[in-house]
Protein backbone atom coordinates (compact mmCIF):
# COMPACT_ATOMS: atom_id res chain seq x y z
CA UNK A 1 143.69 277.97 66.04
CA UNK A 2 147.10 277.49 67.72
CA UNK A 3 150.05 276.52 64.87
CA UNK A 4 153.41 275.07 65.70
CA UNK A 5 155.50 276.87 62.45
CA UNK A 6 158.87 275.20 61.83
CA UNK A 7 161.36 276.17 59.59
CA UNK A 8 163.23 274.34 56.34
CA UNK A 9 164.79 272.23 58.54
CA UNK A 10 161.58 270.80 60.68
CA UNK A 11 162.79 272.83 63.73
CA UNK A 12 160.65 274.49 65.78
CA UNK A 13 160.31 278.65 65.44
CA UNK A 14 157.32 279.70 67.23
CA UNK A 15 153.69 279.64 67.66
CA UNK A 16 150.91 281.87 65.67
CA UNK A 17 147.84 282.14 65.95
CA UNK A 18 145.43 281.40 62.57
CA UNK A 19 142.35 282.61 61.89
CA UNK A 20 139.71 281.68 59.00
CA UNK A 21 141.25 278.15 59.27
CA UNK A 22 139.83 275.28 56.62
CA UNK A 23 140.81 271.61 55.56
CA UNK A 24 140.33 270.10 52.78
CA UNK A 25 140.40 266.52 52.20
CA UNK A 26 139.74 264.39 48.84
CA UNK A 27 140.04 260.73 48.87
CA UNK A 28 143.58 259.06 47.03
CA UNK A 29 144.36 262.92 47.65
CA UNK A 30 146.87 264.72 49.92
CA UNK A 31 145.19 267.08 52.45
CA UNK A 32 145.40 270.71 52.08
CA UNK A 33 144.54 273.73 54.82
CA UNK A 34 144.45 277.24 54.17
CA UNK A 35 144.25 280.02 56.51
CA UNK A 36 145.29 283.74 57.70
CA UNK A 37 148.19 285.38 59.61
CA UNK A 38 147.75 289.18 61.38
CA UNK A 39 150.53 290.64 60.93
CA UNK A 40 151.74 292.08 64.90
CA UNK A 41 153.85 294.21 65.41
CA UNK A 42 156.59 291.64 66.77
CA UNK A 43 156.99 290.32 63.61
CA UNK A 44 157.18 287.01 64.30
CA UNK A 45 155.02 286.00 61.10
CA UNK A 46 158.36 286.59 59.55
CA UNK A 47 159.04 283.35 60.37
CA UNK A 48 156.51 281.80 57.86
CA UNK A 49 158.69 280.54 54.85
CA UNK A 50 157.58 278.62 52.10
CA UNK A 51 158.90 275.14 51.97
CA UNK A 52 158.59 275.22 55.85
CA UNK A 53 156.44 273.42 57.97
CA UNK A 54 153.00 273.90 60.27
CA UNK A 55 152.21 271.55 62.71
CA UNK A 56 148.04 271.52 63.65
CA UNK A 57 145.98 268.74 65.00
CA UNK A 58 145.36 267.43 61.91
CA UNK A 59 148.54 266.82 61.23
CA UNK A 60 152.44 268.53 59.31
CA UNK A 61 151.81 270.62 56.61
CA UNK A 62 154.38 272.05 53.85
CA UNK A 63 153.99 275.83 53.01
CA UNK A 64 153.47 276.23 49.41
CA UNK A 65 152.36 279.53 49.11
CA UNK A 66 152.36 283.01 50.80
CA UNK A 67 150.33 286.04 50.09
CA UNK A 68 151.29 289.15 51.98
CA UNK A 69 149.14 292.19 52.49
CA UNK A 70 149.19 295.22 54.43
CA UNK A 71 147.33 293.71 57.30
CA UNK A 72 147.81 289.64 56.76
CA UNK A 73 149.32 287.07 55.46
CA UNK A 74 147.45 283.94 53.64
CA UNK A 75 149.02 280.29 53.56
CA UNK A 76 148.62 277.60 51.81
CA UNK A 77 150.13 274.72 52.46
CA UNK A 78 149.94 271.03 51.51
CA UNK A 79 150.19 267.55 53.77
CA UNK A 80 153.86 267.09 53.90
CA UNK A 81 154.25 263.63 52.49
CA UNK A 82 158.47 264.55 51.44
CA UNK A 83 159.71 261.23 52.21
CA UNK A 84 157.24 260.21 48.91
CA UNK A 85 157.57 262.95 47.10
CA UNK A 86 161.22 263.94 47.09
CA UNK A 87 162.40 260.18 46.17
CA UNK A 88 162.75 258.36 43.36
CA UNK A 89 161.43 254.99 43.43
CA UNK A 90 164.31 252.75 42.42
CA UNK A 91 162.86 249.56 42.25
CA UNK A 92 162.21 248.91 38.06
CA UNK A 93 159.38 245.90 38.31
CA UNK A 94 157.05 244.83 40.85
CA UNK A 95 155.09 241.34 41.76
CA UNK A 96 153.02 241.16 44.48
CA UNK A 97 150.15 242.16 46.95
CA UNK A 98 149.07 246.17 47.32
CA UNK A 99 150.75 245.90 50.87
CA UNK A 100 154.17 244.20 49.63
CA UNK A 101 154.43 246.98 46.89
CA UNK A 102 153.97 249.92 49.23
CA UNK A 103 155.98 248.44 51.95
CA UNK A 104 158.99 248.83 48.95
CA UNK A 105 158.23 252.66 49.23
CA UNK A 106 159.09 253.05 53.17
CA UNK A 107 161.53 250.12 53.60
CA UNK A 108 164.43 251.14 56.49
CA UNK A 109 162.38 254.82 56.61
CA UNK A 110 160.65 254.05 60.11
CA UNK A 111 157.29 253.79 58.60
CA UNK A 112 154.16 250.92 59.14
CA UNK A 113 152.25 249.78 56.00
CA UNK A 114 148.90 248.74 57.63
CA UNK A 115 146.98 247.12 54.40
CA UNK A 116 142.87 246.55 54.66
CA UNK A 117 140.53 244.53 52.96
CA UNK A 118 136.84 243.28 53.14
CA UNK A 119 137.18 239.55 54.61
CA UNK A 120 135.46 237.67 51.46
CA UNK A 121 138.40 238.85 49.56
CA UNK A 122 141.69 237.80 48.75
CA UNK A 123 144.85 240.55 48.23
CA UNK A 124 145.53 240.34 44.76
CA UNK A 125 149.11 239.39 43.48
CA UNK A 126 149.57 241.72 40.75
CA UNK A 127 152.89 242.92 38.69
CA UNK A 128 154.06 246.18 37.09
CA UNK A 129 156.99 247.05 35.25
CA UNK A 130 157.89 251.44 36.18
CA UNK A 131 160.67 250.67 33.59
CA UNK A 132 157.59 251.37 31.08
CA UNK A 133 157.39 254.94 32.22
CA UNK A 134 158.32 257.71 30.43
CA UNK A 135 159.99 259.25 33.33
CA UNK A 136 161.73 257.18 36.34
CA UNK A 137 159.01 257.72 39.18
CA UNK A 138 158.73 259.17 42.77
CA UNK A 139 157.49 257.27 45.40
CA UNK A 140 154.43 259.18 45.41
CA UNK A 141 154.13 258.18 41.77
CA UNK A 142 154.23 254.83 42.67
CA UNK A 143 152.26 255.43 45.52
CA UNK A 144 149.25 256.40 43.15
CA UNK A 145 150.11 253.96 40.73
CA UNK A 146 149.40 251.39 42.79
CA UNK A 147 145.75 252.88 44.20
CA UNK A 148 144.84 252.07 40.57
CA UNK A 149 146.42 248.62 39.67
CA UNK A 150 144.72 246.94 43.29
CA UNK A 151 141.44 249.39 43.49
CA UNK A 152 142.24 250.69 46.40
CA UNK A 153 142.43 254.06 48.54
CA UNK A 154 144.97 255.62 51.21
CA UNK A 155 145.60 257.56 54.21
CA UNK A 156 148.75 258.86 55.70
CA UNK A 157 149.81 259.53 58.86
CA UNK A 158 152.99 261.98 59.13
CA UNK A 159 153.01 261.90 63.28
CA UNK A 160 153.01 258.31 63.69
CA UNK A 161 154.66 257.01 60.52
CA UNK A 162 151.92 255.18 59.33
CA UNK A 163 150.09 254.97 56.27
CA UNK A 164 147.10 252.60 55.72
CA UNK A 165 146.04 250.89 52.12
CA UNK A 166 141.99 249.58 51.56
CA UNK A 167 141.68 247.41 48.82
CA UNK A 168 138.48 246.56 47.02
CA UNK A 169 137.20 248.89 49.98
CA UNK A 170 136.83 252.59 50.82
CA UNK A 171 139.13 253.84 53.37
CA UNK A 172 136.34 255.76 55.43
CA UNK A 173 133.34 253.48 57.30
CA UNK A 174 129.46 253.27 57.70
CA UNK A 175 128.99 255.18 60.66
CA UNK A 176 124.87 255.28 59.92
CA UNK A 177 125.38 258.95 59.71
CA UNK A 178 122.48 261.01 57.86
CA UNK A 179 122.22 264.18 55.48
CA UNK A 180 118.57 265.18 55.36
CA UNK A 181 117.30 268.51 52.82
CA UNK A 182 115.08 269.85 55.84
CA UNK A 183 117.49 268.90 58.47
CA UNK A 184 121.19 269.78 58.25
CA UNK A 185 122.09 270.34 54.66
CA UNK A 186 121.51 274.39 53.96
CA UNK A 187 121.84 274.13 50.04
CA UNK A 188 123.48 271.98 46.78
CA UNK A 189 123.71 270.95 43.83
CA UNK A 190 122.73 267.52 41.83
CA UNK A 191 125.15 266.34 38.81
CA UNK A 192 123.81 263.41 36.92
CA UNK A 193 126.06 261.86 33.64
CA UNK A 194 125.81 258.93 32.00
CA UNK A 195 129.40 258.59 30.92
CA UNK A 196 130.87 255.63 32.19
CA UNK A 197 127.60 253.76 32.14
CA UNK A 198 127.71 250.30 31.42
CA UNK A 199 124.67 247.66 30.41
CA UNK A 200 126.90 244.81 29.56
CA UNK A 201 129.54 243.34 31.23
CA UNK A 202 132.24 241.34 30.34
CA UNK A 203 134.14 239.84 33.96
CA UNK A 204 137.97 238.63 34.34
CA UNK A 205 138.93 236.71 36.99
CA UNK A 206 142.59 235.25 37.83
CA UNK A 207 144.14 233.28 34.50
CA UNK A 208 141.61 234.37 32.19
CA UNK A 209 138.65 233.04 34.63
CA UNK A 210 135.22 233.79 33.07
CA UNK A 211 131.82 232.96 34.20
CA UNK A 212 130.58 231.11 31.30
CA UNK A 213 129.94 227.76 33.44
CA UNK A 214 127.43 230.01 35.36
CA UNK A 215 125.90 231.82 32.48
CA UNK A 216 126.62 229.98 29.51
CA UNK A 217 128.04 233.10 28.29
CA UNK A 218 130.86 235.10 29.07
CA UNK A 219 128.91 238.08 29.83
CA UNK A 220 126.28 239.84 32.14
CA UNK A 221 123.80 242.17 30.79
CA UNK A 222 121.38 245.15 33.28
CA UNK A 223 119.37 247.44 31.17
CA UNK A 224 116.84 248.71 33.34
CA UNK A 225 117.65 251.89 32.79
CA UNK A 226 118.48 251.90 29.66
CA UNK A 227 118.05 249.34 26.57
CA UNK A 228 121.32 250.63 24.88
CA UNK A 229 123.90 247.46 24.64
CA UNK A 230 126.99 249.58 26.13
CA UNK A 231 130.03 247.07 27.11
CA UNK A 232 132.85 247.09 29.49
CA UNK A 233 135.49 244.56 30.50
CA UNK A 234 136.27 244.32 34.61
CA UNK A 235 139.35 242.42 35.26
CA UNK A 236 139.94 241.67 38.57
CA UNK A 237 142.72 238.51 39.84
CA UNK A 238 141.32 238.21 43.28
CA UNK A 239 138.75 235.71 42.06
CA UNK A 240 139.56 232.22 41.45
CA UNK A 241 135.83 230.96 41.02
CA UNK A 242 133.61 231.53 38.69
CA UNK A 243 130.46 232.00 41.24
CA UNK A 244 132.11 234.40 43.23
CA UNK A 245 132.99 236.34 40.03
CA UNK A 246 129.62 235.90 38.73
CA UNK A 247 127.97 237.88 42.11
CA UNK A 248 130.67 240.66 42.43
CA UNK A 249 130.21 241.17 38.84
CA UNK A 250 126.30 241.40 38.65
CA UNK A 251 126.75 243.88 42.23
CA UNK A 252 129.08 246.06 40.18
CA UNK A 253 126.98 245.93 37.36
CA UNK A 254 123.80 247.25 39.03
CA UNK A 255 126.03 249.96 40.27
CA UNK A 256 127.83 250.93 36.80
CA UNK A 257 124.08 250.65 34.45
CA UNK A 258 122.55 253.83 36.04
CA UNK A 259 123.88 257.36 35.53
CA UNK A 260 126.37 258.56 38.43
CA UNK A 261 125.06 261.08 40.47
CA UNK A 262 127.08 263.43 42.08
CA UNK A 263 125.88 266.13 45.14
CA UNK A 264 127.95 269.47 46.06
CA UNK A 265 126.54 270.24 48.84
CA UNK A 266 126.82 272.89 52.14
CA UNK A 267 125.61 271.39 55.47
CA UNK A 268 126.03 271.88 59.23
CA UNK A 269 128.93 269.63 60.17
CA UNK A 270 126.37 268.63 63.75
CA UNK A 271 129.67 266.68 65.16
CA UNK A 272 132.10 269.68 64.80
CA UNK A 273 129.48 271.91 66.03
CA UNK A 274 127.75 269.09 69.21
CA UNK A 275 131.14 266.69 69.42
CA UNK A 276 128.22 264.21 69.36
CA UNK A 277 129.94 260.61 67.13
CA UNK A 278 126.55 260.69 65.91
CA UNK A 279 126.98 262.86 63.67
CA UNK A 280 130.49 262.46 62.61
CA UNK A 281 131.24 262.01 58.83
CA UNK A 282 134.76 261.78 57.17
CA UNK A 283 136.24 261.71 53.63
CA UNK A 284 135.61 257.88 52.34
CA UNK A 285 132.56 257.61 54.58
CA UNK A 286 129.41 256.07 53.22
CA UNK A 287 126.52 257.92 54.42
CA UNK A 288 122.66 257.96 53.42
CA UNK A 289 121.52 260.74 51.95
CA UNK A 290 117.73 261.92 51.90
CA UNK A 291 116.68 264.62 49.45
CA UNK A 292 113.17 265.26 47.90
CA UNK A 293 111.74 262.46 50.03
CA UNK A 294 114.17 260.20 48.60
CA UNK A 295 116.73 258.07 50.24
CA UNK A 296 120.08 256.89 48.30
CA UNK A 297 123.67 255.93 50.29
CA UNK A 298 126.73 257.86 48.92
CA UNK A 299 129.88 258.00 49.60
CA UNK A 300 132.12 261.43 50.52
CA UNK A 301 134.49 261.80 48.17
CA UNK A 302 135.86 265.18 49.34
CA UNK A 303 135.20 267.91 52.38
CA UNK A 304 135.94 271.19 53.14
CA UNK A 305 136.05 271.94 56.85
CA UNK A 306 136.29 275.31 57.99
CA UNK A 307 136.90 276.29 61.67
CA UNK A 308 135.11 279.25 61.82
CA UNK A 309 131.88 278.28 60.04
CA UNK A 310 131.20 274.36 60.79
CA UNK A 311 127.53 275.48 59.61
CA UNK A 312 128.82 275.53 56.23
CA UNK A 313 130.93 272.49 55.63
CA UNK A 314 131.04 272.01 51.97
CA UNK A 315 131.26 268.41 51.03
CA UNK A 316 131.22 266.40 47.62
CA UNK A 317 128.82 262.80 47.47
CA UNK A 318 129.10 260.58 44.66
CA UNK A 319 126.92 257.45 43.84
CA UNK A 320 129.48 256.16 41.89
CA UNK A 321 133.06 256.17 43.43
CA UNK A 322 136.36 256.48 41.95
CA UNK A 323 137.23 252.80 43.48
CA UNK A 324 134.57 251.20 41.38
CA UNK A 325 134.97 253.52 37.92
CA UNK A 326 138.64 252.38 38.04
CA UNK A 327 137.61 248.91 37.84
CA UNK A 328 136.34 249.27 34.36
CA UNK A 329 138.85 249.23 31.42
CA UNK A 330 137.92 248.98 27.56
CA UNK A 331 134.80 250.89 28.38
CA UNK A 332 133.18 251.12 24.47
CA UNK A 333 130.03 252.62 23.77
CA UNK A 334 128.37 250.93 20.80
CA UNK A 335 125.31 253.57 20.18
CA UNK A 336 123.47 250.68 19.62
CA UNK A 337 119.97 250.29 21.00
CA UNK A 338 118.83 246.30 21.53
CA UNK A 339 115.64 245.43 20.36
CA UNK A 340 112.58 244.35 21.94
CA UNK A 341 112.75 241.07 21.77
CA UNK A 342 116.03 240.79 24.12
CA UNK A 343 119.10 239.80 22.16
CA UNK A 344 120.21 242.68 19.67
CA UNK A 345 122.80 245.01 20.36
CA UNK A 346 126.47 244.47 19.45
CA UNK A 347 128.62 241.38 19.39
CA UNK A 348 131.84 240.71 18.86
CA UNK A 349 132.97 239.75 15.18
CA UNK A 350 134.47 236.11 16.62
CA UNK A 351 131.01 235.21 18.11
CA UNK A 352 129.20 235.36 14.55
CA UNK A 353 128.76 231.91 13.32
CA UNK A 354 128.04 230.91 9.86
CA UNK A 355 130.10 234.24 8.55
CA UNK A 356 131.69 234.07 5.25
CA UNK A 357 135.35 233.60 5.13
CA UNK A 358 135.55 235.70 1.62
CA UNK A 359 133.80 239.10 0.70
CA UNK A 360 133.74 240.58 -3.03
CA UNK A 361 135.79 243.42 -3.68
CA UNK A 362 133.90 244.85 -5.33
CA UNK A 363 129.71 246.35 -5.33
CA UNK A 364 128.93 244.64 -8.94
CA UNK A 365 130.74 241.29 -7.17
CA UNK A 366 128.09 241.39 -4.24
CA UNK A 367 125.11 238.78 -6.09
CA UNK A 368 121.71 238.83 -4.86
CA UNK A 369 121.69 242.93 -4.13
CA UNK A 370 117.98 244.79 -5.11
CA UNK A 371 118.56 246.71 -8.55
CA UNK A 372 116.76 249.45 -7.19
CA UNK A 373 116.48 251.36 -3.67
CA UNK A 374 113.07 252.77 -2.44
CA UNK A 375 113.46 255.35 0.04
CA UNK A 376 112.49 254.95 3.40
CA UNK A 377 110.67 257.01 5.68
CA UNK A 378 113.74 259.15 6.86
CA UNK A 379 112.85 262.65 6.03
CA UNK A 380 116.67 263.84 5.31
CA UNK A 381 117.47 261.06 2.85
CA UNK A 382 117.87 262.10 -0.69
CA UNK A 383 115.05 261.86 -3.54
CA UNK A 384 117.03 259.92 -5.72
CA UNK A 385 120.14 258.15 -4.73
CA UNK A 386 121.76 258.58 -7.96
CA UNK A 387 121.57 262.90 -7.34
CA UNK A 388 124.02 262.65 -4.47
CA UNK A 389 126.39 264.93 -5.47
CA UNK A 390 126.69 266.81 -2.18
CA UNK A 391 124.49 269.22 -3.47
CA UNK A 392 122.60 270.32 0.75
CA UNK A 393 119.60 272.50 -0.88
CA UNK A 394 117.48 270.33 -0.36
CA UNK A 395 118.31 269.90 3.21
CA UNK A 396 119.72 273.44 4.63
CA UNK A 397 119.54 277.02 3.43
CA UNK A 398 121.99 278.03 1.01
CA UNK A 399 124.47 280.70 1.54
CA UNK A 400 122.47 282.72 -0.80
CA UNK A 401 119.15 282.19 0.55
CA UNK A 402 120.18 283.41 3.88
CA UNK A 403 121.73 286.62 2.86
CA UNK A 404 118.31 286.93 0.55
CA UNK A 405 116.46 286.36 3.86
CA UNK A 406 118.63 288.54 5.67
CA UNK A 407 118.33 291.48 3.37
CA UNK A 408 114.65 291.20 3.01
CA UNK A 409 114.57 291.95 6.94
CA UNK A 410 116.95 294.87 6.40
CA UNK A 411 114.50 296.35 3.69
CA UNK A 412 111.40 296.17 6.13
CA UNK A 413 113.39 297.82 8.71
CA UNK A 414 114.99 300.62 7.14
CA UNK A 415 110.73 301.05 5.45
CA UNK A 416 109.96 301.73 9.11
């Protein structure tokens, strides 16, 4: 590939040619691309510098590393996103919408703050105080701070001076694109965890809004995967009625009760390889995925793109995006397991009625407790309750019955 290098000072020094060229892009992160340098005779890779600059189609990069050998040299270098990075952001507190807030970060710089959202949804008005921080922010810091408070995702654009927020959205599309196992993916990986799983949700809305007129409760509950009673809160001001909470909570809960799978997987990137938009998939795309016969849509959450090898793209799926997990705050997990006959799990202490207002101090003040205990079926309680003097023989080997276990072995061997 053909690189424009540019010095400290953004201007221009020559052009190289790179070989073993790759991208990398992650979503709410800043690009990266990594490549080599033969080292001719001319010299002019001299004029590779760290803190400089590369210039490819997918953008201006800033050198971060070097690595020199006898025969090349290997760069590294990061999405130059200085006019973030390199400032502090001045302003202490913040109210408003996603695109207000970033709009403070690029005011008189040149720059366009183009903010998206999906039509059924209002911007939210939020506020946040960077006074709170331990250390006074950059703009970048502020940058990511805000991804988090509105649920959202961005892209930059150092060419045209643009960058573009997606609230309550992913910033890629649904192009209908398709990963098959016997098709174009050549091998992977499947992570599944269960922990940010959720069964029981508790939704905020603007001022407090709950969705008890819907429910008669203030809470939704999905255990079909599980019958554990696991709660979370999701706060979101962008809702105003109750209904509208009540549906974008009970999507988000049939999302968040099932484990979150993730894929790592290498495939033939078919529209780097054809140029055919069929097949073209980038980072914050949702895509379906069909492995083992079975068909799921994910979304990509990162991608490696290497110019020499578009056969083996590497690319990261989740079921479960970073958007939606950073919707849920207060995420508790009560280990409790509901019983069959719906209701049980965990409540909180303010929604018991008829609880006493007093409790004795003391065991001998407690009336109305058995005089004696008979053991249950539990195999590792003790015989006798009173004999519970910490005493483990009678649940684990003792110190001296292993090394009496250990020796015997020892005998029989050195018998042999």
């Amino acid at each position: 590939m053909d690189i424009r290098v540019l010095n400290r000072s953004k201007e221009e020094q020559l052009n190289l040619w790179a070989i073993d060229y790759a991208i990398t892009r992650e979503i709410n992160k800043l690009p990266y691309i990594e490549f080599n340098v033969i080292k001719d005779h001319d010299g002019l890779w001299r004029g590779l510098e760290t803190e400089g600059y590369i210039v490819t189609p997918d953008g201006r990069f800033t050198i971060k590393e070097l690595d020199t050998d006898f025969d090349t040299v290997s760069v590294y270098a990061v999405y130059d996103a200085e006019f973030l990075q390199y400032n502090t952001y001045v302003i202490s507190t913040f109210h408003g919408t996603l695109g207000g807030l970033v709009g403070t970060l690029v005011v008189n710089m040149g720059w366009t703050v183009n903010h998206h959202y999906p039509p059924d949804v209002t911007p939210a008005v939020k506020s946040y105080d960077f006074t709170e921080l331990e250390n006074v922010p950059t703009k970048y810091d502020a940058l990511i701070i805000a991804m988090n408070l509105y649920d959202a995702e961005f892209k930059i654009d150092n060419i045209n001076k643009v960058i573009d927020v997606y609230e309550a959205r992913h910033c890629g599309e649904d192009r209908g694109a398709y990963m098959l196992d016997d098709f174009n993916i050549s091998s992977g990986s499947i992570g599944e965890t269960t922990e940010d799983l959720i069964t029981v949700l508790y939704p905020r809305g603007k001022d407090g809004l709950t969705i008890e007129s819907i429910e008669g409760v203030d809470y939704i509950i999905n255990r079909s995967y599980c019958n554990k009673w696991i709660e979370g809160t999701w706060t979101d001001e962008r809702y105003t009625d109750a209904q509208s909470l009540y549906n974008a909570a009970v999507a988000l809960l049939a999302e968040k009760c099932k484990p979150t799978i993730s894929y790592s997987l290498s495939l033939a990137d078919l529209y780097a390889i054809s140029g055919d938009e069929t097949f073209r998939i980038e980072v914050g795309d949702t895509i379906r995925l069909v492995m083992n016969g079975i068909e799921s849509r994910q979304v990509v959450v990162k991608m490696t793109q290497d110019e020499n090898a578009p056969e083996s793209t590497s690319i990261e799926l989740s079921s479960a995006p970073a958007s939606l997990t950073d919707r849920i705050i207060g995420l508790e997990n009560r280990s409790v397991t509901g019983s069959s006959g719906g209701g049980g799990g965990a409540t909180s202490w303010d929604a018991i009625t008829g609880k006493p207002s007093t409790f004795p101090s003391t065991w001998d003040g407690v009336s109305g407790k058995p005089s004696t205990f008979t053991p249950s079926s539990h195999t590792h309680t003790k015989s006798q309750i009173t004999d519970f003097a910490h005493n483990h023989d009678e649940r684990y080997y003792t110190e001296t019955e292993i090394d009496n276990k250990f020796n015997g072995v020892l005998d029989e061997l050195d018998s042999k």
